[in-house]
C-alpha atoms as a PDB file:
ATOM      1  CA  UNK A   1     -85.021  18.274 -38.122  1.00  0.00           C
ATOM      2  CA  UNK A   2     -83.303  21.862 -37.964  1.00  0.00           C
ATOM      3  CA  UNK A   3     -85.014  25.095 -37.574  1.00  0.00           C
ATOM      4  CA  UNK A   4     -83.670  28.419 -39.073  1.00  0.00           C
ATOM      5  CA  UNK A   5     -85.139  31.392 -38.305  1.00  0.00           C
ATOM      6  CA  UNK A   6     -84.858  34.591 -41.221  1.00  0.00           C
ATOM      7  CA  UNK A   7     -87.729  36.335 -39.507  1.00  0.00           C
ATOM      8  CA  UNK A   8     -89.159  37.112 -36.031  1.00  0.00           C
ATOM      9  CA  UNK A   9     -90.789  40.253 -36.229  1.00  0.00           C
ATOM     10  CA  UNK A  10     -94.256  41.156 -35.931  1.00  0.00           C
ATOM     11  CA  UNK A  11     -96.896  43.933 -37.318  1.00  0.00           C
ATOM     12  CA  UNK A  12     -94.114  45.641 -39.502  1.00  0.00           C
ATOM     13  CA  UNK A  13     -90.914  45.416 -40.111  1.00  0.00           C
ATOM     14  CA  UNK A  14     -88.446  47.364 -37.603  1.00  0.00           C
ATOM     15  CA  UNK A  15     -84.407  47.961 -39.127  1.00  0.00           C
ATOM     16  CA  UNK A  16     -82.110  49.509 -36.445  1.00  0.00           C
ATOM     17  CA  UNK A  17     -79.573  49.183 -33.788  1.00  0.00           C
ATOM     18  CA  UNK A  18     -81.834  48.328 -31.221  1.00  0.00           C
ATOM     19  CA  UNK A  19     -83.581  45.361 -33.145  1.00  0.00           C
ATOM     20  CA  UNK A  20     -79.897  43.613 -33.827  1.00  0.00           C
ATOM     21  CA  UNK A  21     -79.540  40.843 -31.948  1.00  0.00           C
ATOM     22  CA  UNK A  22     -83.515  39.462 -32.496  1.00  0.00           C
ATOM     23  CA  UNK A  23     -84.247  40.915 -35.764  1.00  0.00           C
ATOM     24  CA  UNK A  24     -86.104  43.312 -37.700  1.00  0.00           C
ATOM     25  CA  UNK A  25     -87.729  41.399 -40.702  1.00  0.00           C
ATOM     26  CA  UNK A  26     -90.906  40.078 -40.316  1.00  0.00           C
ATOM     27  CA  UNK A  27     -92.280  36.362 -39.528  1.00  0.00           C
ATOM     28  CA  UNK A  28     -89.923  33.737 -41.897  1.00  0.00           C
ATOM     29  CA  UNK A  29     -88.927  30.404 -40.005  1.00  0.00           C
ATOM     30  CA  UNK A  30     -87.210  27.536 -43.043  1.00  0.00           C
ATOM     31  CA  UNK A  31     -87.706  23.877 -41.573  1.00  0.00           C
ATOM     32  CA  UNK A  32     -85.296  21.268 -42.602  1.00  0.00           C
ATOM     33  CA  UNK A  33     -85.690  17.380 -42.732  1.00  0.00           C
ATOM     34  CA  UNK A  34     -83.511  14.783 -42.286  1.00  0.00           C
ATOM     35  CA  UNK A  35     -83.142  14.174 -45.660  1.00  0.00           C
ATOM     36  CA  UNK A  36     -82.332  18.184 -46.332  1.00  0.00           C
ATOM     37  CA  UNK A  37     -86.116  18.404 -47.876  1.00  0.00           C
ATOM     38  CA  UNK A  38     -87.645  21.911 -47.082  1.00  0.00           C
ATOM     39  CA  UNK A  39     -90.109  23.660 -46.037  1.00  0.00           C
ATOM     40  CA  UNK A  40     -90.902  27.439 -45.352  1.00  0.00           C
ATOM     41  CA  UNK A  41     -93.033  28.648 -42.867  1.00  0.00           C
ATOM     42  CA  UNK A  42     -94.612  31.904 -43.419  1.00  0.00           C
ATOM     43  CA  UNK A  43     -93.398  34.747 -46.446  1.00  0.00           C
ATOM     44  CA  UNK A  44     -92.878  37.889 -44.256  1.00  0.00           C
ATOM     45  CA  UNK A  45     -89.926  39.815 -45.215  1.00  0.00           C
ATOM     46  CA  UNK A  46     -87.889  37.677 -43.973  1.00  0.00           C
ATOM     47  CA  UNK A  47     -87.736  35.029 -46.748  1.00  0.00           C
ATOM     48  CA  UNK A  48     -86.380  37.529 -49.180  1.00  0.00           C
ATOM     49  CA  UNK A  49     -83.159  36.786 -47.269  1.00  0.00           C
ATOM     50  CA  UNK A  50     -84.270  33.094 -47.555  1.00  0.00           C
ATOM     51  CA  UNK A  51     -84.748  32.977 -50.933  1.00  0.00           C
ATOM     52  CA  UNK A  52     -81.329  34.774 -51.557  1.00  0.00           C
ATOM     53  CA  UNK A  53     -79.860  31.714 -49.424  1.00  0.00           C
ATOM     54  CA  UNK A  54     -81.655  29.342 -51.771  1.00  0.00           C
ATOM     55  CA  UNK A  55     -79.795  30.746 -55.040  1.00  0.00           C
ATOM     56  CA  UNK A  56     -77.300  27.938 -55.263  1.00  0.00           C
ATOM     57  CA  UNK A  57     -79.957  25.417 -54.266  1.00  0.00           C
ATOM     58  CA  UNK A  58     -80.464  22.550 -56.452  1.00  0.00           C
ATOM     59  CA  UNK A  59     -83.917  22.098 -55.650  1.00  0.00           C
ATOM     60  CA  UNK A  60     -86.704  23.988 -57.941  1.00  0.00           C
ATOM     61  CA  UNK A  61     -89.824  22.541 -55.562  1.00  0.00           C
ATOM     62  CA  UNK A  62     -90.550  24.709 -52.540  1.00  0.00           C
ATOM     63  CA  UNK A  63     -93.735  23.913 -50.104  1.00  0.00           C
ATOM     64  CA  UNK A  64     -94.694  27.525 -47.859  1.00  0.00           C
ATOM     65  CA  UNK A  65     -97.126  27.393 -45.064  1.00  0.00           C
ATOM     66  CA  UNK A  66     -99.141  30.129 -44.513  1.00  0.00           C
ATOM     67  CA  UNK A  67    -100.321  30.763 -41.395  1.00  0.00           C
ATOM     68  CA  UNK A  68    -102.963  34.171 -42.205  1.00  0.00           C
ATOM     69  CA  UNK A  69    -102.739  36.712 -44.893  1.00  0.00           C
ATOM     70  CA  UNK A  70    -102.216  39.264 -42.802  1.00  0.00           C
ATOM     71  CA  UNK A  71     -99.308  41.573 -44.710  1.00  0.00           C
ATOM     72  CA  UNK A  72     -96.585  40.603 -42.191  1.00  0.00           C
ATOM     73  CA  UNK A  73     -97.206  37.520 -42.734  1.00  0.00           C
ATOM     74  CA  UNK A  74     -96.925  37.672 -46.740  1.00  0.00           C
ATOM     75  CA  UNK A  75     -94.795  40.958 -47.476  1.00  0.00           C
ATOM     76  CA  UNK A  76     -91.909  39.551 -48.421  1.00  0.00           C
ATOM     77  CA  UNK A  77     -93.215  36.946 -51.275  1.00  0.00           C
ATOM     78  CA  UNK A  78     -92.890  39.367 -54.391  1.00  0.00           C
ATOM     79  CA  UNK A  79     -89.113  39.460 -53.218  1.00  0.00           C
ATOM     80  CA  UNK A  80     -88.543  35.508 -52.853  1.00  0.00           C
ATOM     81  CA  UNK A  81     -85.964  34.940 -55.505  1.00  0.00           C
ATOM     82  CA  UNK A  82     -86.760  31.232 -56.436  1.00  0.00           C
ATOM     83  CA  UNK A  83     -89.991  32.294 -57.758  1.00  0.00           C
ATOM     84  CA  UNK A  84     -88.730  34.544 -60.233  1.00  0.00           C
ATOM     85  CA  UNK A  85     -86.441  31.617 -61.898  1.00  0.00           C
ATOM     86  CA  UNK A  86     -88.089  29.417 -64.740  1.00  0.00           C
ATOM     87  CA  UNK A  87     -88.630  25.586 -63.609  1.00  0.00           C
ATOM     88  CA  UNK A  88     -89.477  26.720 -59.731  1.00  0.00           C
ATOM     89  CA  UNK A  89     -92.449  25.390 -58.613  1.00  0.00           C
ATOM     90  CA  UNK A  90     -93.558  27.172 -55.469  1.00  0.00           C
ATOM     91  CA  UNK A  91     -96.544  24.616 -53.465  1.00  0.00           C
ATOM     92  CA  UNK A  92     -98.705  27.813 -51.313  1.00  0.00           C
ATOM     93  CA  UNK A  93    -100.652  26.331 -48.782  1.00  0.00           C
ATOM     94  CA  UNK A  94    -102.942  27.798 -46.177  1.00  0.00           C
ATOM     95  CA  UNK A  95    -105.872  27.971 -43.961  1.00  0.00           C
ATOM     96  CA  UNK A  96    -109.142  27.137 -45.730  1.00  0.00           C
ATOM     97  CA  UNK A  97    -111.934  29.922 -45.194  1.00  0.00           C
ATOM     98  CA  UNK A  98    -110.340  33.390 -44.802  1.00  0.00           C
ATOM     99  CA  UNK A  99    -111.689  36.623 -45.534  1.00  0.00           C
ATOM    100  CA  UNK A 100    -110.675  35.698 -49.579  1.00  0.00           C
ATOM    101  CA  UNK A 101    -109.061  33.043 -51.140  1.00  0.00           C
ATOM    102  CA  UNK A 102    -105.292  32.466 -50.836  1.00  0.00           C
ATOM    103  CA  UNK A 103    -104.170  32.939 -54.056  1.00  0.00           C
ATOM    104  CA  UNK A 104    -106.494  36.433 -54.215  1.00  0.00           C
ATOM    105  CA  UNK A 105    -104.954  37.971 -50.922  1.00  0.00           C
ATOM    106  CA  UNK A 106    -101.194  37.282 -52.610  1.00  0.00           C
ATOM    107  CA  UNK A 107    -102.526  38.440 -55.828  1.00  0.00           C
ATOM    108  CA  UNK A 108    -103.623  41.677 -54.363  1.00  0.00           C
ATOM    109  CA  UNK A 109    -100.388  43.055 -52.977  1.00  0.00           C
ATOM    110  CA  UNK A 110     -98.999  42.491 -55.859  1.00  0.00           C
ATOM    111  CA  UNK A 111    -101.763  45.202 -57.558  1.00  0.00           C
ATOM    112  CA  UNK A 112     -99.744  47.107 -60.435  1.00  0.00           C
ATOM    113  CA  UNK A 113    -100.400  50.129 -58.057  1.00  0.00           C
ATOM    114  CA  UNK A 114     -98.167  48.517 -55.324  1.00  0.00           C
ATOM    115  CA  UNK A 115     -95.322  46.421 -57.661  1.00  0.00           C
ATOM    116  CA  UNK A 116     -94.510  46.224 -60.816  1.00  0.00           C
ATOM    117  CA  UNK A 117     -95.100  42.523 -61.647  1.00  0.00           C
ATOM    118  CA  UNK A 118     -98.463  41.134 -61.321  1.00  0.00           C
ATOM    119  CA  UNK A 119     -98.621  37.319 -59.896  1.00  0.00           C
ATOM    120  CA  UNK A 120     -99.359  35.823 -62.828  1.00  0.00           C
ATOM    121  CA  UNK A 121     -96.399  37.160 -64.505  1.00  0.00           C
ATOM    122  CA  UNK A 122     -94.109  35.322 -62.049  1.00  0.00           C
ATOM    123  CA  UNK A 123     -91.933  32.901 -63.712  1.00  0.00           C
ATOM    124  CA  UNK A 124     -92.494  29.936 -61.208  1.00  0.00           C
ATOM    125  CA  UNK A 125     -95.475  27.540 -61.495  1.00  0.00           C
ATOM    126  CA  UNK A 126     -97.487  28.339 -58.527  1.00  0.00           C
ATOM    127  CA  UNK A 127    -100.375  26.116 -56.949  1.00  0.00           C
ATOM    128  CA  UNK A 128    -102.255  27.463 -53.748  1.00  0.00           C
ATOM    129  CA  UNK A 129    -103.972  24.953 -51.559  1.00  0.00           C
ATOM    130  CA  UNK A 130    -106.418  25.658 -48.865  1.00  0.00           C
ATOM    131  CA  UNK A 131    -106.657  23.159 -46.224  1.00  0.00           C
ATOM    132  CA  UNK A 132    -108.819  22.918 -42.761  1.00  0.00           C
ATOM    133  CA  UNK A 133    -107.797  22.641 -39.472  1.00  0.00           C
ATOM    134  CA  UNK A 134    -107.062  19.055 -38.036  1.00  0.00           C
ATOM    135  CA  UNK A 135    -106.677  17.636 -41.664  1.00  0.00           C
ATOM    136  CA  UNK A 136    -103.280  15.815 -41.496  1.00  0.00           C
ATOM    137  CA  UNK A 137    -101.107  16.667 -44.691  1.00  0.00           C
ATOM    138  CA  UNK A 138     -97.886  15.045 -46.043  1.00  0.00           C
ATOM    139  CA  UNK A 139     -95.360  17.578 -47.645  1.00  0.00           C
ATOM    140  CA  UNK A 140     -91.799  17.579 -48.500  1.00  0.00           C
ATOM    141  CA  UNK A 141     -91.614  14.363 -46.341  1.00  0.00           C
ATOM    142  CA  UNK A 142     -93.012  15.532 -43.568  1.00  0.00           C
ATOM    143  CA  UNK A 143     -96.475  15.026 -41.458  1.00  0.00           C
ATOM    144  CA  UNK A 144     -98.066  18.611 -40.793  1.00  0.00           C
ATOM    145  CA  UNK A 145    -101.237  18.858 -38.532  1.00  0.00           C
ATOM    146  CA  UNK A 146    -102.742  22.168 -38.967  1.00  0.00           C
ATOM    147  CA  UNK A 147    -104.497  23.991 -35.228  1.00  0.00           C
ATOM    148  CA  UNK A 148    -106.904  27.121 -36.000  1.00  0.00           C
ATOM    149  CA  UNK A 149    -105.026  29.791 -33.223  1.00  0.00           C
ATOM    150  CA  UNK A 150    -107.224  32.405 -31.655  1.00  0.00           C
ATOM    151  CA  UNK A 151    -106.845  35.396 -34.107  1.00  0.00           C
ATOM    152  CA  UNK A 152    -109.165  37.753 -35.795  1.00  0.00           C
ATOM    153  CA  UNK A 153    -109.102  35.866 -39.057  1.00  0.00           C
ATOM    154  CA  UNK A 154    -108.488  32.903 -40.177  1.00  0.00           C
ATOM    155  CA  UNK A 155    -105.355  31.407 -38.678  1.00  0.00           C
ATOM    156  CA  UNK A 156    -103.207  27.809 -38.571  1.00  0.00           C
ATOM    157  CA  UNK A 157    -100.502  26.471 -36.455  1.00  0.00           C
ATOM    158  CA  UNK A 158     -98.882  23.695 -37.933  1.00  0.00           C
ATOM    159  CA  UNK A 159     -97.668  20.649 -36.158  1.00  0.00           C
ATOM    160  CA  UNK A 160     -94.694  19.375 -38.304  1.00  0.00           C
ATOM    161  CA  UNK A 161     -93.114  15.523 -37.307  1.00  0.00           C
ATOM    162  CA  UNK A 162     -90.141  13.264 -39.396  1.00  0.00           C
ATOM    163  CA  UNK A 163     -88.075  10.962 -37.792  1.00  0.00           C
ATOM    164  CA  UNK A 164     -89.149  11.098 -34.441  1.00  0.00           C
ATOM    165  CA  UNK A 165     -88.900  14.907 -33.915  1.00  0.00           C
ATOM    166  CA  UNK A 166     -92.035  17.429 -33.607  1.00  0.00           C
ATOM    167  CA  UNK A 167     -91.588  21.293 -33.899  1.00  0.00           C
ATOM    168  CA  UNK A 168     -95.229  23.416 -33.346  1.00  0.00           C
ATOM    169  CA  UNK A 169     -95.694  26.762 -35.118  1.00  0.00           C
ATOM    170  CA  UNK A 170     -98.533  28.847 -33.337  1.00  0.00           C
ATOM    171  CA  UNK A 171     -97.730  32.712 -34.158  1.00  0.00           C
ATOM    172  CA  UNK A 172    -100.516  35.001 -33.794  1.00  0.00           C
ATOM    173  CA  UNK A 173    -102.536  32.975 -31.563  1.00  0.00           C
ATOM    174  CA  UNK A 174    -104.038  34.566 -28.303  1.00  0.00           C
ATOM    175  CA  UNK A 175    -104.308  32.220 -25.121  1.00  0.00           C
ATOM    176  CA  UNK A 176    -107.491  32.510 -23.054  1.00  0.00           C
ATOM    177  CA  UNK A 177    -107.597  30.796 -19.938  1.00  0.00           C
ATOM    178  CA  UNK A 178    -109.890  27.709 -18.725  1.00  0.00           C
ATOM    179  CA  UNK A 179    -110.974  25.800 -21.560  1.00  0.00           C
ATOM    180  CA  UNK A 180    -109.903  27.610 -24.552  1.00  0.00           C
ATOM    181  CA  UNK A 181    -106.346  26.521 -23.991  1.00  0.00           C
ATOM    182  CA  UNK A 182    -106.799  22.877 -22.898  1.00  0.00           C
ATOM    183  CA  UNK A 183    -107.014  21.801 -27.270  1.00  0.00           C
ATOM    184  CA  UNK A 184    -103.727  24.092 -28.085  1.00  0.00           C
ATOM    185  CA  UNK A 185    -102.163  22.196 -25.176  1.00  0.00           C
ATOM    186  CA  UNK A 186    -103.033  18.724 -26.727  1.00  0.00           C
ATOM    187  CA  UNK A 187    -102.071  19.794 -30.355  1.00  0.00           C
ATOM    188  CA  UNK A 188     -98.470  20.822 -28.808  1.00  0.00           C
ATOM    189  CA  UNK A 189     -98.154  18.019 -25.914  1.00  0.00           C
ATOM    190  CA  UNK A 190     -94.314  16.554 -25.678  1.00  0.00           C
ATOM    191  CA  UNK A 191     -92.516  19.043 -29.136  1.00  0.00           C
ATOM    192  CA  UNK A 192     -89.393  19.334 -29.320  1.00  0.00           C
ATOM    193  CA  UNK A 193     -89.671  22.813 -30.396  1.00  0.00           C
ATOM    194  CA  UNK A 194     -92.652  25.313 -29.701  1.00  0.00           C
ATOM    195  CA  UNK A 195     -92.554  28.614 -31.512  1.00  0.00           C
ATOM    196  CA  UNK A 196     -94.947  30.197 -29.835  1.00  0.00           C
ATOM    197  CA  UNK A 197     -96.158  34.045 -30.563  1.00  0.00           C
ATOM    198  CA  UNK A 198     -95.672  36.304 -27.212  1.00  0.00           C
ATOM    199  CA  UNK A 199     -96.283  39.836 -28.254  1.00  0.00           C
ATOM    200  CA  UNK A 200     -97.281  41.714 -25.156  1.00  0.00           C
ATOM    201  CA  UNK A 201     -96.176  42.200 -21.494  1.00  0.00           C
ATOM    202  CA  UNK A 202     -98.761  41.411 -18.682  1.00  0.00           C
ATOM    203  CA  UNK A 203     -98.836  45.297 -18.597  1.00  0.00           C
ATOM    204  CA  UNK A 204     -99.626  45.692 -21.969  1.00  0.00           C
ATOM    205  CA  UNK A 205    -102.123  42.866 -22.740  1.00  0.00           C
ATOM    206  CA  UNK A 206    -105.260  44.493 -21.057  1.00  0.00           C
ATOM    207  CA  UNK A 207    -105.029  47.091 -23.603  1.00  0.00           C
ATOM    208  CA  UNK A 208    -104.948  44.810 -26.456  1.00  0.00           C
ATOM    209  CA  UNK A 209    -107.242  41.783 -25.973  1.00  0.00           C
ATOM    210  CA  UNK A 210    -109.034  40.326 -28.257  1.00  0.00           C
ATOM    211  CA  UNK A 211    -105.899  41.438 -31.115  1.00  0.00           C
ATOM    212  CA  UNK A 212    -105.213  38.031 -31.041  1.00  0.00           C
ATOM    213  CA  UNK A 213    -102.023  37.781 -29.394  1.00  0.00           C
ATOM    214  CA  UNK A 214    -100.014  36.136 -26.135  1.00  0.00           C
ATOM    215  CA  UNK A 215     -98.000  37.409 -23.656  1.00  0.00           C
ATOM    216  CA  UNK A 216     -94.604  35.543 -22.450  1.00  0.00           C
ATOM    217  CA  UNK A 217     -96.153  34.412 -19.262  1.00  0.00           C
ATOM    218  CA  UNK A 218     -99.315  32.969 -21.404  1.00  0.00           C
ATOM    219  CA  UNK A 219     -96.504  31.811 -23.880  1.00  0.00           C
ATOM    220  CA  UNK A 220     -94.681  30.143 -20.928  1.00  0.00           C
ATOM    221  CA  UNK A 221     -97.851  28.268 -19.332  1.00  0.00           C
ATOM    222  CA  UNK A 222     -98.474  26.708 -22.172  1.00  0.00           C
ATOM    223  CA  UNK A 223     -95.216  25.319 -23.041  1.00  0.00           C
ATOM    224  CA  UNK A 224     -95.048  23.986 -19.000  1.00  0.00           C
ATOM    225  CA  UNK A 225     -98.799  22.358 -19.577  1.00  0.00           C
ATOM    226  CA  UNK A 226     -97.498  20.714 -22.700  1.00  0.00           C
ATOM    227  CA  UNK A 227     -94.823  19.506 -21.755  1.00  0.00           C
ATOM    228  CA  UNK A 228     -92.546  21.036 -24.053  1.00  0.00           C
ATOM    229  CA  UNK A 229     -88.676  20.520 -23.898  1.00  0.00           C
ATOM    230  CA  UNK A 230     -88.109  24.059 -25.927  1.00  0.00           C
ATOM    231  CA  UNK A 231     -90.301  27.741 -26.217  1.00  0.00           C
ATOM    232  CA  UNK A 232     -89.303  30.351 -28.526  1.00  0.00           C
ATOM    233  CA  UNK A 233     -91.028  33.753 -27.965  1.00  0.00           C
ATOM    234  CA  UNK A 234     -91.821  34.894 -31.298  1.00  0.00           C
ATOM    235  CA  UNK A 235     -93.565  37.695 -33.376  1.00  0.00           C
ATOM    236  CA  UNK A 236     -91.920  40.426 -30.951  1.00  0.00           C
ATOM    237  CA  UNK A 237     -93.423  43.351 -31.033  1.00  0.00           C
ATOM    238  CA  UNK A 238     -91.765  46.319 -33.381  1.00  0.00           C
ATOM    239  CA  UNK A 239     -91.938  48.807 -29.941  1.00  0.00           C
ATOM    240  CA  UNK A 240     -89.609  46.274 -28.127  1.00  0.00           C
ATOM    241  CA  UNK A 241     -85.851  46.596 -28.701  1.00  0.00           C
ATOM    242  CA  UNK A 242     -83.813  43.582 -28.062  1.00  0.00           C
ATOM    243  CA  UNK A 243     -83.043  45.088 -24.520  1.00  0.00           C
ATOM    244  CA  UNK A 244     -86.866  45.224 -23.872  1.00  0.00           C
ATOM    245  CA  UNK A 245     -87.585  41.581 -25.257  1.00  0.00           C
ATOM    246  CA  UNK A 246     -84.263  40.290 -22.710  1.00  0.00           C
ATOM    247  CA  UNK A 247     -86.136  41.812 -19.959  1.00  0.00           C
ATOM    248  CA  UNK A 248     -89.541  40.433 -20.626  1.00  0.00           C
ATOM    249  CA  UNK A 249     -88.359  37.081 -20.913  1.00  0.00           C
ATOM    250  CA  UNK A 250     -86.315  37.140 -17.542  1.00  0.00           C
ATOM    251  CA  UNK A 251     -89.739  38.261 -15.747  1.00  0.00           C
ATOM    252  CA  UNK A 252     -91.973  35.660 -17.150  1.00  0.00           C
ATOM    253  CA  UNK A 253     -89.080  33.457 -16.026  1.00  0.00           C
ATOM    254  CA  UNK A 254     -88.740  34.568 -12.880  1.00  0.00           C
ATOM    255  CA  UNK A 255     -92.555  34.597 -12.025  1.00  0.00           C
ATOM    256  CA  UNK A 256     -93.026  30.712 -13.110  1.00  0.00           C
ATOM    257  CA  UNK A 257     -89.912  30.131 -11.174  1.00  0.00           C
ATOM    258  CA  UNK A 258     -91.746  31.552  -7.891  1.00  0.00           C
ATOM    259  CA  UNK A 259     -94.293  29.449  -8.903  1.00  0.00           C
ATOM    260  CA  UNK A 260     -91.997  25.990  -8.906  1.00  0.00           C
ATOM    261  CA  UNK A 261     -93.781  25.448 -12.621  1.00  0.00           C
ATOM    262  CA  UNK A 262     -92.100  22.585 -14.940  1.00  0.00           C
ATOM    263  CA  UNK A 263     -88.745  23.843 -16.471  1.00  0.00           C
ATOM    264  CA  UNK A 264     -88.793  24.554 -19.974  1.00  0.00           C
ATOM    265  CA  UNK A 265     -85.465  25.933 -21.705  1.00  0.00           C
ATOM    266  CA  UNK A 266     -87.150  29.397 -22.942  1.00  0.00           C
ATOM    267  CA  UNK A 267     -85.953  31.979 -24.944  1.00  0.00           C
ATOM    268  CA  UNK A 268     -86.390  34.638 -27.946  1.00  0.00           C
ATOM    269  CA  UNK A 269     -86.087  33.510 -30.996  1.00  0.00           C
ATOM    270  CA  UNK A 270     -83.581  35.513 -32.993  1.00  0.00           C
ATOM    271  CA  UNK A 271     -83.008  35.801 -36.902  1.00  0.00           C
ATOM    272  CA  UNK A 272     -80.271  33.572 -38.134  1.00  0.00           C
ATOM    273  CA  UNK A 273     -80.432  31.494 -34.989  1.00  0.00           C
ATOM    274  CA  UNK A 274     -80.311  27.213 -36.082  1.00  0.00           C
ATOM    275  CA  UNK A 275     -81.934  24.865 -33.754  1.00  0.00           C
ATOM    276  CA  UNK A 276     -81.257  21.176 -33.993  1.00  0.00           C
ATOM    277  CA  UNK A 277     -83.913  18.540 -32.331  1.00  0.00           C
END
């Protein structure tokens, strides 16, 4: 399995020198099998550079995971190339009992008042799928578990296994201590590959609990309790420059290492960074 990340942002997107080495576009993360099948993760801005990848694909059946409608987490879909190409088929799933349906929530940022193409007007044949949490699904050769994560709407992780390899996708998900994080630990015991959001400092988190995101220490835990053998901090925050994110992640590191917790290679996930498991 091989991860590619196109975008790591969160809230907005943030162009600029001091978002270079992480990334400015928002949350896009493409997921390849061993058999090359695909699937996206998320339609923030980054999978307009995704899509652009995609042009000299010969494959005209794409699968996206949604996590939440929230815009950062669907801006970018009106500029996803494939779906403007005749013969794409674009599969749109997501999490069951939101605040509207899927299919409305993409509809609606693409209002004639925002862009100039409506969604039915796209060119690709598009199905949208809600599914629950816990409700195993097969896609694109692949076994996905979706998690509801700890957010003020409706929200999935996805658990996502083939051929012995497991990568967990848990952006916008806020960690709570005691037993609201022993089920998250289960869903995510033993991957290869966590992606797990970590928005906020310790310093910053009192301010914004209950916004439904994690700091990098909360980030860290988890990984440690599950047993993880890789963390990406994701969904960084668009008041963090690169420098800022490099120095967050060396203190949670340096706190767990005080505390003799499990080791757990750690890092920031950056855009156009390829991980193998």
């Amino acid at each position: 399995m091989r991860i590619k990340f196109w975008g790591t942002r969160g809230t907005r997107p943030t162009p600029g020198r001091r978002t270079l080495r992480y990334g400015g576009n928002t949350t896009c993360i493409e997921v390849r099998g061993s058999k090359e099948q695909l699937l996206i993760l998320d339609s923030g801005s980054g999978i307009a550079e995704l899509g652009a990848s995609l042009a000299e694909d010969r494959s005209r059946d794409y699968h996206l995971l949604i996590s939440h409608t929230h815009w950062d987490h669907i801006q970018g879909f009106p500029f996803f190339g494939p779906a403007f190409v005749h013969g794409t088929r674009v599969t749109v799933v997501g999490p069951a009992g939101s605040i509207k349906s899927l299919q409305s929530a993409f509809a609606d940022q693409m209002d004639p008042a925002y862009f100039p193409l409506r969604l039915d007007q796209v060119p690709a044949e598009l199905e949208f799928i809600e599914v629950p949490a816990g409700q195993p699904l097969e896609m694109a050769g692949m076994t996905i578990t979706p998690y509801e994560l700890n957010h003020p709407i409706v929200t999935l992780g996805y658990r996502i296994q083939e051929g012995g390899r497991t990568f967990c996708f848990a952006t916008d998900n806020e960690l709570l201590p005691g037993d609201a994080v022993r089920p998250i630990t289960d869903w995510c015991r033993g991957a290869d590959l966590l992606v797990h959001d970590a928005q906020y400092s310790e310093g910053e988190y009192p301010s914004h609990a209950g916004w439904g995101h994690s700091t990098f220490d909360d980030a860290l835990s988890l990984a440690e309790d599950a047993g993880v053998r890789q963390l990406a901090f994701f969904h960084h925050d668009p008041l963090h420059s690169d420098d800022e994110i490099d120095a967050l992640v060396e203190e949670a590191l340096g706190n767990h290492r005080q505390r003799r917790a499990g080791r757990v290679l750690a890092f920031p996930a950056a855009e156009d960074q390829e991980i193998v498991l």
